[in-house]
Protein backbone atom coordinates (compact mmCIF):
# COMPACT_ATOMS: atom_id res chain seq x y z
CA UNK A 1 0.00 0.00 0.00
CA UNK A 2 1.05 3.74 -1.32
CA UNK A 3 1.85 6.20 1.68
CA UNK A 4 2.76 9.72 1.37
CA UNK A 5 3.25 11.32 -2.05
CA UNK A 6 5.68 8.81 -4.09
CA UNK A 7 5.36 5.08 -4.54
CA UNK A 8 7.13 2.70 -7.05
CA UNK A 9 5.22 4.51 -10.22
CA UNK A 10 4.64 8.08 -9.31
CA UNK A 11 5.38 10.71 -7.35
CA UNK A 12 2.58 13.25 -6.11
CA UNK A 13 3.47 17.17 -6.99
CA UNK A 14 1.25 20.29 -5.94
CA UNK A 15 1.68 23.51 -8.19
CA UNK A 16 -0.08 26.73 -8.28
CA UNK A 17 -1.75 27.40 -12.11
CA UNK A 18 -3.13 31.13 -12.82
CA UNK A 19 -7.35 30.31 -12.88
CA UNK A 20 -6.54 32.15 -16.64
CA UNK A 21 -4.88 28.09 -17.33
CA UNK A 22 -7.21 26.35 -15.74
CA UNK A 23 -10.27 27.80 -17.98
CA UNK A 24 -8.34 26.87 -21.13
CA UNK A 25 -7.10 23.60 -19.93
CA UNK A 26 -10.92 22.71 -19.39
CA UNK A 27 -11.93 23.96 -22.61
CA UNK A 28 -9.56 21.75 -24.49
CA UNK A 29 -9.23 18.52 -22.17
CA UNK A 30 -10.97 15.95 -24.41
CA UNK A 31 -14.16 13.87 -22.95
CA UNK A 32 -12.96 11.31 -20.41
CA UNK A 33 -9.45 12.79 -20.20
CA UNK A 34 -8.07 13.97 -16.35
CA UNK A 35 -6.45 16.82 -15.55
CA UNK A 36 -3.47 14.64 -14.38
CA UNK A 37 -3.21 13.19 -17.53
CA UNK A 38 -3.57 16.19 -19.89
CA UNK A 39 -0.64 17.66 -17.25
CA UNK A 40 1.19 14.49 -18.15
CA UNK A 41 1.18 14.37 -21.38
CA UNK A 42 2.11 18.47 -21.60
CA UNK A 43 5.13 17.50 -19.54
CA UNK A 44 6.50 15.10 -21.75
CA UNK A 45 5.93 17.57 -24.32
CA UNK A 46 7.62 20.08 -23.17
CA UNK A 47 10.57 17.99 -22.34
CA UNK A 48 11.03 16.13 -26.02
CA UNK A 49 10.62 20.52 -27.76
CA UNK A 50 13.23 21.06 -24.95
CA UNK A 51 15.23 18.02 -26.02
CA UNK A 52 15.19 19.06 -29.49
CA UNK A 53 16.00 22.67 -29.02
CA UNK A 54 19.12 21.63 -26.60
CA UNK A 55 20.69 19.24 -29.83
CA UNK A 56 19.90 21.86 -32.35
CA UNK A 57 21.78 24.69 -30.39
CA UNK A 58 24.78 22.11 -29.99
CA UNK A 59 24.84 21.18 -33.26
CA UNK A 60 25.39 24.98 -33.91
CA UNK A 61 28.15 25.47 -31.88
């Protein structure tokens, strides 16, 4: 049994997110999707543009 905010899987984190982000995030979640899961998937997205960006700017240099 899972105690506190991390297990083998996951770990729990708390943010703050202007109300501005929450309306949009609501507007385009689609039907059946969680919040934790739309947060989820942004994450990884954000990590594979940053990802990118950090190989193109060292193949420049």
């Amino acid at each position: 049994m899972a105690t506190g905010s991390r297990n083998n899987k996951s770990q729990q984190i708390v943010s703050r997110v202007p109300l501005e982000l929450i309306g949009e995030l609501e507007k385009v979640k689609e039907e059946g999707e969680s919040t934790a899961g739309f947060v989820v998937a942004s994450i990884k997205g954000e990590i594979k543009r940053r990802q990118r960006k950090k190989a193109k700017d060292e193949e420049k240099n």
